[in-house]
N, C-alpha and C. Protein backbone atom coordinates (compact mmCIF):
# COMPACT_ATOMS: atom_id res chain seq x y z
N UNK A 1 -28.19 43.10 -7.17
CA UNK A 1 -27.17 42.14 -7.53
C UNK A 1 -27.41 40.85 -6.72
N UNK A 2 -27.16 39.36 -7.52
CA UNK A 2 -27.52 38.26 -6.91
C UNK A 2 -26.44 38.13 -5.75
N UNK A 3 -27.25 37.53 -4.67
CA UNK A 3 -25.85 37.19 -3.75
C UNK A 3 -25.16 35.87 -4.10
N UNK A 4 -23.15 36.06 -3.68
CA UNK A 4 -22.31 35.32 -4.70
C UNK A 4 -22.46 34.21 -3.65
N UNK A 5 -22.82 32.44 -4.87
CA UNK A 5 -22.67 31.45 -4.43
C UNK A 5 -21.52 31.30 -3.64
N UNK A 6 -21.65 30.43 -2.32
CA UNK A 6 -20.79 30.19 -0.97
C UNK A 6 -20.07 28.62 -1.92
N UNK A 7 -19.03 28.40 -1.50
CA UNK A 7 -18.73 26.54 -1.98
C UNK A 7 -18.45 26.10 -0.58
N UNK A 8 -17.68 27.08 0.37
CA UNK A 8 -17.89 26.03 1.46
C UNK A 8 -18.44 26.41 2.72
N UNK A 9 -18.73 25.87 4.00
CA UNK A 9 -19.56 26.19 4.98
C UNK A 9 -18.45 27.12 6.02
N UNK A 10 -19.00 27.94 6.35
CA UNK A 10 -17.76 29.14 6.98
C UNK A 10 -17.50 28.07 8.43
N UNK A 11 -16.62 27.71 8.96
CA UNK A 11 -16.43 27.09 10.04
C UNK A 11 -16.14 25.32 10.29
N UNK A 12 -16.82 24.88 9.07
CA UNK A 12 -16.88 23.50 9.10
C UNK A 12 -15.55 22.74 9.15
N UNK A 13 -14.98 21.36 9.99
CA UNK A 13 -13.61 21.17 9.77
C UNK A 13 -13.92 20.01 8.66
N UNK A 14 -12.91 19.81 8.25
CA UNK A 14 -12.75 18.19 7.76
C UNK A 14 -13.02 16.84 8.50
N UNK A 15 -12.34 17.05 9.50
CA UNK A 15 -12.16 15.86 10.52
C UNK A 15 -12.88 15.77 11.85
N UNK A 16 -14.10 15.79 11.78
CA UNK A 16 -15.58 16.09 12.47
C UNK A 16 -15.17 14.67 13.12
N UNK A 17 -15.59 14.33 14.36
CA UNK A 17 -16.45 13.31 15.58
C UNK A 17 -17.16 12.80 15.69
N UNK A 18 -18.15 13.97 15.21
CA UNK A 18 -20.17 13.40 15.65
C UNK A 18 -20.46 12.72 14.19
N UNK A 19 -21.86 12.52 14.86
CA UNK A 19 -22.15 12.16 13.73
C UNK A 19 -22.71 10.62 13.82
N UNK A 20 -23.66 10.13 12.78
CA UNK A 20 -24.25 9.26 13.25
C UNK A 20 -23.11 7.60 13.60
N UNK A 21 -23.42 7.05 14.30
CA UNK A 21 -22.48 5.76 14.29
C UNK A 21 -21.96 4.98 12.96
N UNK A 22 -23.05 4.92 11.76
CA UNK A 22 -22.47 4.61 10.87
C UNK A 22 -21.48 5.23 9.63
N UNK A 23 -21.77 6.57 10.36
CA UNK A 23 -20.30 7.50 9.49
C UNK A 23 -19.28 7.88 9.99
N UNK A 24 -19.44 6.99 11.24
CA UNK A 24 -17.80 6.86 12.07
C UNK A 24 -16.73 6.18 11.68
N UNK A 25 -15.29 6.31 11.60
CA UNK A 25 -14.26 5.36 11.44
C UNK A 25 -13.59 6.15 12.26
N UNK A 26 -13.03 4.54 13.45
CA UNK A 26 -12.67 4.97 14.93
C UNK A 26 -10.62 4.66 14.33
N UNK A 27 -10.09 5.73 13.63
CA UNK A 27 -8.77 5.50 13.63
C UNK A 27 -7.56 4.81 14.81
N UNK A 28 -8.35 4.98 16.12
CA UNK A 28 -7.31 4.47 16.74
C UNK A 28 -7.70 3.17 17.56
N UNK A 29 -8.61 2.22 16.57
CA UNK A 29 -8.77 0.74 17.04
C UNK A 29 -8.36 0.05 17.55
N UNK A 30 -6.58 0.19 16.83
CA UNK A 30 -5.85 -0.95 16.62
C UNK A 30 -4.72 -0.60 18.07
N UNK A 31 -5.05 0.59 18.52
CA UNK A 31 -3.58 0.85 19.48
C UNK A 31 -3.97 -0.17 20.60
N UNK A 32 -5.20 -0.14 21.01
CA UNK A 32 -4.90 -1.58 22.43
C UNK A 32 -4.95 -2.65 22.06
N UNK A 33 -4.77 -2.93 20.97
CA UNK A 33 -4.67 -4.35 20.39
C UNK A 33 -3.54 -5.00 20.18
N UNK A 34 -2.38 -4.20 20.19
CA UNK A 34 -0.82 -4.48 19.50
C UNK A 34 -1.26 -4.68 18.31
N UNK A 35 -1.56 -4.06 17.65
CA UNK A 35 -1.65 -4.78 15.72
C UNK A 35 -1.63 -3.05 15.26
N UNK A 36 -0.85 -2.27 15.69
CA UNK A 36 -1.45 -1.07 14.89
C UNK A 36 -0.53 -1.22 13.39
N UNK A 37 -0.08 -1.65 13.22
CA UNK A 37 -0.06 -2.10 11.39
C UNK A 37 -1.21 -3.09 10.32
N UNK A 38 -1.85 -3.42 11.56
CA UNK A 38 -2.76 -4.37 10.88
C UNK A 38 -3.94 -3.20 10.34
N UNK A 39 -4.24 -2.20 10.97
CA UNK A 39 -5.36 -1.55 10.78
C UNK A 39 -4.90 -0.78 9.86
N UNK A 40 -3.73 -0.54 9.30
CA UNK A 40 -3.28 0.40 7.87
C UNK A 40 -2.94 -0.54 6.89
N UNK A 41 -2.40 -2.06 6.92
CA UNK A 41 -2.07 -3.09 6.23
C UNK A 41 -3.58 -3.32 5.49
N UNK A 42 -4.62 -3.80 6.37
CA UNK A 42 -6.14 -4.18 6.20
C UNK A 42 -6.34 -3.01 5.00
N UNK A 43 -6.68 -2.04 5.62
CA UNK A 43 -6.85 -1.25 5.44
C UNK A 43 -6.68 -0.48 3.44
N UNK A 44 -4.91 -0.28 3.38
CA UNK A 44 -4.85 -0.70 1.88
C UNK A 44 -5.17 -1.40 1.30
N UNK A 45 -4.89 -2.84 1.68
CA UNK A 45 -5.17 -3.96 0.61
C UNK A 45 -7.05 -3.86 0.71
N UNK A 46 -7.83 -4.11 0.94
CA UNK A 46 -9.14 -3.58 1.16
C UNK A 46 -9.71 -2.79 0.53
N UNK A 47 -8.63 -1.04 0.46
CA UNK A 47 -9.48 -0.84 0.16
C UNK A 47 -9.31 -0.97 -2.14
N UNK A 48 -8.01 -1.50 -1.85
CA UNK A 48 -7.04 -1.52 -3.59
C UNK A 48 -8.53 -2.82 -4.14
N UNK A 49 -8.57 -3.74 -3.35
CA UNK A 49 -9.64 -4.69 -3.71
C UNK A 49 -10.48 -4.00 -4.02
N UNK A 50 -11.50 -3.37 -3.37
CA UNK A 50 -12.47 -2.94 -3.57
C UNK A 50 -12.87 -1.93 -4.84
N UNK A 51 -11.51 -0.96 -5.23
CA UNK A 51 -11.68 -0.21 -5.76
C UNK A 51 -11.35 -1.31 -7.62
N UNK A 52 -10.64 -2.63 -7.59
CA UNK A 52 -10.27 -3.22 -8.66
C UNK A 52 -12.02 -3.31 -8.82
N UNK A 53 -12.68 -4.08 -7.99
CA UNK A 53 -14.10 -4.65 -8.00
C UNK A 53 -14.66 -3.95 -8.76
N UNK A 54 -14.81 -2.56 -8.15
CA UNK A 54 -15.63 -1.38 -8.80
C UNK A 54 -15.05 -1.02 -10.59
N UNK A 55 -13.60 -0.87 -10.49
CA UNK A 55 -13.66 -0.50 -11.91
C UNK A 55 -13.56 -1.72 -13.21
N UNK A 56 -13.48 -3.35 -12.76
CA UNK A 56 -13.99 -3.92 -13.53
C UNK A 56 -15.14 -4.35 -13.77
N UNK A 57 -15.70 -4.48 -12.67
CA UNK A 57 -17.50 -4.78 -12.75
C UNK A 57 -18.29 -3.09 -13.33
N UNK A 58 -17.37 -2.35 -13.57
CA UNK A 58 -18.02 -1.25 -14.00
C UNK A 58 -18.66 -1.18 -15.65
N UNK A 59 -17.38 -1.97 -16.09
CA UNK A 59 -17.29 -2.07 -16.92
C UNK A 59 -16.24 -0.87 -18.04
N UNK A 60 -16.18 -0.16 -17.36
CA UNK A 60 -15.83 1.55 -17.58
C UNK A 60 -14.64 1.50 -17.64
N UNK A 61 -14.08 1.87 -18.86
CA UNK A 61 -12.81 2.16 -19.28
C UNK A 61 -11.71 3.30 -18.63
N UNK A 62 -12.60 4.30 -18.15
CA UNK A 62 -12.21 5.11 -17.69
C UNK A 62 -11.76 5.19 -16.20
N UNK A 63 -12.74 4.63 -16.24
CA UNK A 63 -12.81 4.01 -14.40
C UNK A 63 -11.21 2.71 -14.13
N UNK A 64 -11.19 2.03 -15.11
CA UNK A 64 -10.35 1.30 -14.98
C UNK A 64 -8.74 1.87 -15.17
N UNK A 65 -8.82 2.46 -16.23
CA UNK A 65 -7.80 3.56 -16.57
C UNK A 65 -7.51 4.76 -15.59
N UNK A 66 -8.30 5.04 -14.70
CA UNK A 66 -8.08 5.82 -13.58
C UNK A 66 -7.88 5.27 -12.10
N UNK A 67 -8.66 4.36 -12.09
CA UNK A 67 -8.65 4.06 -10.55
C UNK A 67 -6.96 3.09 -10.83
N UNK A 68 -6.62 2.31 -11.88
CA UNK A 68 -5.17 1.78 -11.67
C UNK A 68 -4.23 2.55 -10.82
N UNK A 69 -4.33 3.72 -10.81
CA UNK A 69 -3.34 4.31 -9.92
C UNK A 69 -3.40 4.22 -8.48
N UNK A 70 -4.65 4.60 -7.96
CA UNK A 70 -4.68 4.47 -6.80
C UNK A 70 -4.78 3.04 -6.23
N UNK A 71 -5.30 1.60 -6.77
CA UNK A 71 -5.32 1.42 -6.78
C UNK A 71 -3.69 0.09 -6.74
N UNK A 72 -2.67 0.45 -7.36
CA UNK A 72 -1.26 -0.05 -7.54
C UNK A 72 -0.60 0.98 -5.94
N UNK A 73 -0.77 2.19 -6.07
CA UNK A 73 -0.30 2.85 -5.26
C UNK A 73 -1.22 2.28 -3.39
N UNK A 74 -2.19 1.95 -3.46
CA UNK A 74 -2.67 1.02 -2.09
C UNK A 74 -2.03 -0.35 -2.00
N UNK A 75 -1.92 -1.01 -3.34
CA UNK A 75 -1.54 -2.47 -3.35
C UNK A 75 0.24 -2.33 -2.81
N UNK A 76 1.18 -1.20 -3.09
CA UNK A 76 2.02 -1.01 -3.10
C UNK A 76 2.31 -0.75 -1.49
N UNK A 77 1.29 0.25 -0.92
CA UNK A 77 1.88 0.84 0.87
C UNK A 77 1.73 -0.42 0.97
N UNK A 78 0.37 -1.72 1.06
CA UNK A 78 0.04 -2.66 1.38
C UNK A 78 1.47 -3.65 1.87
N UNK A 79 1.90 -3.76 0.86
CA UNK A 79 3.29 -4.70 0.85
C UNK A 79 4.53 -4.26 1.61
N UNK A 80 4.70 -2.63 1.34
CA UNK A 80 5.67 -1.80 2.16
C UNK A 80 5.37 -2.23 3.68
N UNK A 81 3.96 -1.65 4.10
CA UNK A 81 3.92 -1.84 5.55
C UNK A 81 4.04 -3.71 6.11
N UNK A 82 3.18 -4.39 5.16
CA UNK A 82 3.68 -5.98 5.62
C UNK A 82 5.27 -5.92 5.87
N UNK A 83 5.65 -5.80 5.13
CA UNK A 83 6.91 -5.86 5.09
C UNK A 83 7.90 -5.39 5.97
N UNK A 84 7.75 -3.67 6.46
CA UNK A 84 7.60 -3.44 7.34
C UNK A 84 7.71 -3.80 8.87
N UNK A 85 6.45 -4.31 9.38
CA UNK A 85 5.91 -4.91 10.36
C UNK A 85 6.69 -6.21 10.52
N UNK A 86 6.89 -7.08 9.66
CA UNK A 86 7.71 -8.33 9.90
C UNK A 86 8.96 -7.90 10.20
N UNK A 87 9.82 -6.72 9.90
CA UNK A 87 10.73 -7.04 10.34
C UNK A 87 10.75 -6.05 11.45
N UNK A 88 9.72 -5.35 11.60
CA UNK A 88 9.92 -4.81 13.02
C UNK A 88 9.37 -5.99 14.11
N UNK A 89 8.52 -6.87 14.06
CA UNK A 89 8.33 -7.70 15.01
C UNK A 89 9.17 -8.67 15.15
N UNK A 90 10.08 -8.96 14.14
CA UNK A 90 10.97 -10.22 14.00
C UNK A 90 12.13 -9.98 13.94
N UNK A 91 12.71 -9.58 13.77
CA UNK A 91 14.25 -9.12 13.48
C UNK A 91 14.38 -9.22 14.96
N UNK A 92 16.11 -9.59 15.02
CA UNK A 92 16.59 -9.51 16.65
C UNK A 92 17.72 -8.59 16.61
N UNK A 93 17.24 -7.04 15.34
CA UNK A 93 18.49 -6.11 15.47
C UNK A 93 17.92 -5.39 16.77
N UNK A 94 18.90 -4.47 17.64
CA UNK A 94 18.16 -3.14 18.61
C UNK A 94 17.28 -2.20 17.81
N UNK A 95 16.68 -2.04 18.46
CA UNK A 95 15.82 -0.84 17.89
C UNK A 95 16.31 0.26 17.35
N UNK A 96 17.41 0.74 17.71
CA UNK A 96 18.49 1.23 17.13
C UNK A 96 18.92 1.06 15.72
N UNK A 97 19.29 0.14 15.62
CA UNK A 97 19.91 -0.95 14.16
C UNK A 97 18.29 -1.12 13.25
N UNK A 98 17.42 -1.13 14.45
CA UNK A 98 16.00 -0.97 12.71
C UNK A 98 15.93 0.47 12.74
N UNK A 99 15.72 0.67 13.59
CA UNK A 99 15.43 2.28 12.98
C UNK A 99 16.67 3.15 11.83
N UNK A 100 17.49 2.50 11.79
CA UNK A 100 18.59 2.50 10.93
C UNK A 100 18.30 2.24 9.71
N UNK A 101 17.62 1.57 9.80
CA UNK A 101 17.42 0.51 8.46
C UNK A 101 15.80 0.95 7.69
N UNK A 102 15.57 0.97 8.55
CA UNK A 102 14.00 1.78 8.20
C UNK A 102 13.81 3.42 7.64
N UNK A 103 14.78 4.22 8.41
CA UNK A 103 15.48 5.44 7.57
C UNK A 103 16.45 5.02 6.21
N UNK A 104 17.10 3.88 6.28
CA UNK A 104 17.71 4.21 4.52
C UNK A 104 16.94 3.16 3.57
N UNK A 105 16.05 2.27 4.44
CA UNK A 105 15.13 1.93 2.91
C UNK A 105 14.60 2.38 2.33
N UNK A 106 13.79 3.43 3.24
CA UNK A 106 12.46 4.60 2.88
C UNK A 106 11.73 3.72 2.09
N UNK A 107 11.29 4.03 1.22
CA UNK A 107 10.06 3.71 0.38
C UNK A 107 10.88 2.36 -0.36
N UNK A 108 12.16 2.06 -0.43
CA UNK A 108 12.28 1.05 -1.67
C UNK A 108 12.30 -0.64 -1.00
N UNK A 109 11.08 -1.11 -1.71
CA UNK A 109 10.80 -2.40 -1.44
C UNK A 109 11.55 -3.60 -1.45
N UNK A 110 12.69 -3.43 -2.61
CA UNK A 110 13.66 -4.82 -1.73
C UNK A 110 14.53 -3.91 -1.24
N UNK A 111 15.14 -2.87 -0.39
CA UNK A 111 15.23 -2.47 0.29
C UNK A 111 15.13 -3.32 1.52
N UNK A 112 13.93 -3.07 1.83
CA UNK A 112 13.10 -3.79 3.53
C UNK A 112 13.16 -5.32 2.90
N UNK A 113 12.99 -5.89 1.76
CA UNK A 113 12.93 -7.53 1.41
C UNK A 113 13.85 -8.40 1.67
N UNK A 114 15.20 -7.27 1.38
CA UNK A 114 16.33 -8.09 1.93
C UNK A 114 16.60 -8.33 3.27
N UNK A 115 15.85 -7.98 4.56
CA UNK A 115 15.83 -7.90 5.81
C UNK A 115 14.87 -9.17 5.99
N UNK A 116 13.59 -9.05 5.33
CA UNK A 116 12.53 -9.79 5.33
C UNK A 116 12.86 -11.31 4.89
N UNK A 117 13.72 -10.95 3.71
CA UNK A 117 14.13 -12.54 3.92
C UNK A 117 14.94 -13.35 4.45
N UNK A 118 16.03 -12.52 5.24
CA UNK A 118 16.33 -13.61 6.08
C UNK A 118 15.61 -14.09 7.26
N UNK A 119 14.74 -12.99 7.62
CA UNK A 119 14.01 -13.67 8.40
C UNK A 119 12.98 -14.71 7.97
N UNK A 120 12.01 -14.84 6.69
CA UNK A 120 11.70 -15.76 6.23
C UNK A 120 12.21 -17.01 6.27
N UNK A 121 13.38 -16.97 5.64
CA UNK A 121 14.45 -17.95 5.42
C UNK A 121 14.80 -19.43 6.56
N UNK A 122 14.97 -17.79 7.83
CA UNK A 122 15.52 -18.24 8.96
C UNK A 122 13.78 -19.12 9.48
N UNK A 123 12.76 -18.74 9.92
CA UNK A 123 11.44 -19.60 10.25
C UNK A 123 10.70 -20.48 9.46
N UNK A 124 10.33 -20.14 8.08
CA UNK A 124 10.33 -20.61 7.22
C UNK A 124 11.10 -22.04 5.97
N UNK A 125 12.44 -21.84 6.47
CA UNK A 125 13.12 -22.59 5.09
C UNK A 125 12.31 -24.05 4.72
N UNK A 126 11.26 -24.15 4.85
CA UNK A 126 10.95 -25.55 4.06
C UNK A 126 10.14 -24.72 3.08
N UNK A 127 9.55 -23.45 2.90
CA UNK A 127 9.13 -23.09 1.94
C UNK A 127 10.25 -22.04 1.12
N UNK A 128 11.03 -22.60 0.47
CA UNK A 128 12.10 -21.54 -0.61
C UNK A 128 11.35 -21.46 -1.87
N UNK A 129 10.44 -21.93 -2.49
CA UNK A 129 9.93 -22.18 -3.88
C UNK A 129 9.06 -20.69 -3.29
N UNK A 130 7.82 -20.85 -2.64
CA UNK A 130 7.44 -19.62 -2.50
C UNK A 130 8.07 -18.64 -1.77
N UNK A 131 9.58 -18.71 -0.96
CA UNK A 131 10.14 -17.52 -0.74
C UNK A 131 11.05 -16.58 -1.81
N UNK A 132 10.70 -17.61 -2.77
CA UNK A 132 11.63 -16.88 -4.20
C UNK A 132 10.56 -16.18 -5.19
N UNK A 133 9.26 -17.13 -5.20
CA UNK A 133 8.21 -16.36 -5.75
C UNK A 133 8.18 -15.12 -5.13
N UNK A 134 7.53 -14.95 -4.03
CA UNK A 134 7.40 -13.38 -3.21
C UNK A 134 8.44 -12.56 -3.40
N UNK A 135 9.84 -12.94 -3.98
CA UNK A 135 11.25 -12.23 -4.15
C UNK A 135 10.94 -11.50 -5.29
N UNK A 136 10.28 -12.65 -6.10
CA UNK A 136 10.23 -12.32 -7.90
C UNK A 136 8.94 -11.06 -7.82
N UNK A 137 8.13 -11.23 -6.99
CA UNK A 137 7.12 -10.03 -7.02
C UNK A 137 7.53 -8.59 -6.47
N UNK A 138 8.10 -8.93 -5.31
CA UNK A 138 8.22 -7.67 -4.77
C UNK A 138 9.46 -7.37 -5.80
N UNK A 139 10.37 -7.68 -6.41
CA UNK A 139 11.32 -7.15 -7.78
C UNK A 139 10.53 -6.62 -8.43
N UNK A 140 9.40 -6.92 -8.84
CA UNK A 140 8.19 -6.57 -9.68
C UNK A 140 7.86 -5.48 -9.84
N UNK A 141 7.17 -5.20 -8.47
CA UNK A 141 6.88 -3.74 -8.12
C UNK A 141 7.51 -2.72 -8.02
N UNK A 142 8.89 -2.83 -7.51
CA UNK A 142 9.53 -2.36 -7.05
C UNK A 142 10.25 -2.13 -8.27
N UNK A 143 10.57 -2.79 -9.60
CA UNK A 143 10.71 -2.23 -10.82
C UNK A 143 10.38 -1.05 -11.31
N UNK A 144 8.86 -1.23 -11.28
CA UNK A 144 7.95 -0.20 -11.90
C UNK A 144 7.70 0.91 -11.07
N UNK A 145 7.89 0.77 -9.82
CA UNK A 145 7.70 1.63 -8.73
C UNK A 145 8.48 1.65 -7.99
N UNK A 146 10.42 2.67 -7.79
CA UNK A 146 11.27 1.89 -6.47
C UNK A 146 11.20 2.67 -5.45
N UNK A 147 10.43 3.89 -5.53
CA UNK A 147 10.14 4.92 -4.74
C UNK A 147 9.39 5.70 -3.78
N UNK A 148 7.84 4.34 -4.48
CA UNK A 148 6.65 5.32 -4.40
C UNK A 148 6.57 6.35 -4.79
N UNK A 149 6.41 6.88 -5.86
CA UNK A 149 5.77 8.16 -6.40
C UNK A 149 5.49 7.58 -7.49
N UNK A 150 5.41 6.44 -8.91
CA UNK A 150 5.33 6.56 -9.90
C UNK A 150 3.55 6.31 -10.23
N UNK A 151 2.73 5.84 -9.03
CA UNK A 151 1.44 5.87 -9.25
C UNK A 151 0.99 6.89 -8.21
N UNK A 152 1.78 7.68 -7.42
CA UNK A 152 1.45 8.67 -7.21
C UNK A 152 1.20 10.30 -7.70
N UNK A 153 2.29 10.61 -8.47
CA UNK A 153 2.16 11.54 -9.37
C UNK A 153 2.72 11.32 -10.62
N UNK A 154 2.55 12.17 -11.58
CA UNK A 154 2.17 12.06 -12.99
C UNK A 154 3.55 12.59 -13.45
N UNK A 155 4.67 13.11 -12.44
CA UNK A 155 5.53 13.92 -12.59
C UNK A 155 6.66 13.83 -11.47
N UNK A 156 8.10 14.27 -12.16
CA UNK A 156 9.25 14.15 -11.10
C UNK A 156 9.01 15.00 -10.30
N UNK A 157 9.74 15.36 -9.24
CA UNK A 157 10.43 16.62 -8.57
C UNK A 157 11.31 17.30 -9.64
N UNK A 158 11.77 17.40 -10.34
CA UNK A 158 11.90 17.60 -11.65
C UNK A 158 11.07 18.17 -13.05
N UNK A 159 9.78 17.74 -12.64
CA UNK A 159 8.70 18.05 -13.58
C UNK A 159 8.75 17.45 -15.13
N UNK A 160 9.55 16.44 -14.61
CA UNK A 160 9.54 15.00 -16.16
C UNK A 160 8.26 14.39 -16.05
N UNK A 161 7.64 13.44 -16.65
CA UNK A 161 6.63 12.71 -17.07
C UNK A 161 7.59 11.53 -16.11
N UNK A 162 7.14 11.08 -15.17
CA UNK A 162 7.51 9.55 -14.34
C UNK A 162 7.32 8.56 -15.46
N UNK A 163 8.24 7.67 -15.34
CA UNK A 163 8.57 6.58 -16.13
C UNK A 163 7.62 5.41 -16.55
N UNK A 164 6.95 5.39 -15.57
CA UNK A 164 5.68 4.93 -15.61
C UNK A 164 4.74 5.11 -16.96
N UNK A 165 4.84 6.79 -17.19
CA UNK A 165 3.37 7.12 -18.27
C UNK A 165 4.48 7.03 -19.67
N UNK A 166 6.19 7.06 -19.40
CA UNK A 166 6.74 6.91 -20.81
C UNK A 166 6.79 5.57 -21.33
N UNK A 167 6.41 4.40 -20.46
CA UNK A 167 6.70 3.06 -20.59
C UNK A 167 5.28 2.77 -20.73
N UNK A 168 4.20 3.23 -21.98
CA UNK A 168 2.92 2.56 -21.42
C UNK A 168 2.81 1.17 -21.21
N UNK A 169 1.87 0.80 -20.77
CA UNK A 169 1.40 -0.57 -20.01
C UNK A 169 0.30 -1.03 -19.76
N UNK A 170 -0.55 -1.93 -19.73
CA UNK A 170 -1.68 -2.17 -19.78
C UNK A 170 -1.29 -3.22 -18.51
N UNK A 171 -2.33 -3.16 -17.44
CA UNK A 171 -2.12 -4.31 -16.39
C UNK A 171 -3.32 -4.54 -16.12
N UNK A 172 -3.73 -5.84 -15.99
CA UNK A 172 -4.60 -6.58 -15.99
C UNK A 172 -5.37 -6.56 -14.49
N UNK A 173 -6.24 -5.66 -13.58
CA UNK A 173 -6.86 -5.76 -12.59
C UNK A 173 -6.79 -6.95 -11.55
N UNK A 174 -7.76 -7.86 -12.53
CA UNK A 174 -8.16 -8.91 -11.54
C UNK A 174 -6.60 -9.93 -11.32
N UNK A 175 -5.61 -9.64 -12.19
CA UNK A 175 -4.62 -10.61 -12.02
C UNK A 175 -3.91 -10.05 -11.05
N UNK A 176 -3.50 -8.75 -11.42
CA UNK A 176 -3.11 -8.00 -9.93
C UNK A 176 -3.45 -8.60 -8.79
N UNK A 177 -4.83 -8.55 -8.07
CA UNK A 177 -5.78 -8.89 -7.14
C UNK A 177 -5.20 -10.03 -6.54
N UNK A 178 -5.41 -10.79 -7.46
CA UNK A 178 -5.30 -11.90 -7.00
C UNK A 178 -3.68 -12.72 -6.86
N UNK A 179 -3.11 -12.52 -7.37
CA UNK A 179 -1.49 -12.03 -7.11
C UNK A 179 -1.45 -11.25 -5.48
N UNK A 180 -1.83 -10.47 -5.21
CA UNK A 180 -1.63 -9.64 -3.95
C UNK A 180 -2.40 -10.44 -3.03
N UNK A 181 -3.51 -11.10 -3.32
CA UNK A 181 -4.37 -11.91 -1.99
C UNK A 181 -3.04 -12.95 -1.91
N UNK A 182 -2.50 -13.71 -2.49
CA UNK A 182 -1.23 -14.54 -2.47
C UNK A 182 -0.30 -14.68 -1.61
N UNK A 183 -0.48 -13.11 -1.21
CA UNK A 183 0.60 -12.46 -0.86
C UNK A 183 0.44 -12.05 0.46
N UNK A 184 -1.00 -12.28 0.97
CA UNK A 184 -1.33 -11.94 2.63
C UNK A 184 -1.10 -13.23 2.97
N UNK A 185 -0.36 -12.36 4.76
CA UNK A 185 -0.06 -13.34 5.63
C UNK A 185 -0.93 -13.77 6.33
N UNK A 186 -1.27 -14.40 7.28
CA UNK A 186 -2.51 -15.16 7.68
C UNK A 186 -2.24 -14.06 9.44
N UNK A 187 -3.33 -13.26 9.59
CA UNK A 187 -3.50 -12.33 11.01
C UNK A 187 -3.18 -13.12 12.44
N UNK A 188 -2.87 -13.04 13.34
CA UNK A 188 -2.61 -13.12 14.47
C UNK A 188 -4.32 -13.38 15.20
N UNK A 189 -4.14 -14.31 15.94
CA UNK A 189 -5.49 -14.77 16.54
C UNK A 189 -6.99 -13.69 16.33
């Protein structure tokens, strides 16, 4: 009798060390830097770009029709954690009073926007034309998505079809893209 094909290596972990320098990614870069949101912020938007690149220069229908998800769902943490981060560095509530606030937004994006803009408001006010644009987007997303889960799974907690696949939609990649580059803030020195 043939001996039965193995699929995985008896012992091997996932989350290996070694290995040559260029198949390293050093996760904890960003902690002596003060930016550890920058290295998960970067990070999504990066890699949502990259993956638009690939499935329109692919040409591939399928590719485009598939990677949209992950792809909306990176562009999406992307904005959460900006968002995020501004008002944890800016806000003059106690830490107390955000962490308050950060437990009942959870995932919903004007949620954290309405925090975000007064602080905008408040450093900012000579730009209101684009603090109403960025209002009108993150409404946007946060339409189609108020939860995070609707480009994450295909299905409720419930086991309905997410609203998402009953509302089809066709969204345009590169307009996305470039809509979201719009939308980065300019990094710290």
């Amino acid at each position: 009798m043939p001996e039965k094909e193995k699929f995985f290596k008896k012992g091997e972990n996932l989350f290996v060390s070694s290995g040559e320098c260029s198949e390293l990614a050093d996760i904890g870069w960003s902690k002596n830097r003060g930016i550890e949101f920058a290295a998960y912020t970067e990070g999504y938007k990066n890699a949502a770009d990259e993956l638009v690149k690939l499935a329109v220069e692919s040409g591939d229908r399928k590719k485009r029709d598939t990677y949209v998800f992950p792809i909306c769902f990176l562009y999406r943490q992307f904005l959460e954690l900006e968002m995020k981060e501004l008002f944890m560095e800016y806000s003059t509530k106690t830490k107390k009073e955000k962490e308050e606030i950060i437990k009942n937004v959870s995932h919903d994006l004007e949620g954290i926007w309405g925090e975000v803009e007064s602080i905008l408001k408040k450093y900012f006010d000579d730009y209101k034309d684009d603090i109403r644009i960025l209002k009108e987007r993150i409404k946007d997303f946060n339409e189609i998505d108020k939860k995070s889960f609707e480009f994450r799974y295909p299905i409720t907690k419930n086991l309905d079809r997410v609203d998402l696949l009953e509302n089809r939609k066709m969204i345009n990649l590169n307009e996305l893209k470039e809509r979201m580059n719009e939308m980065v803030r300019p990094q710290k020195g």
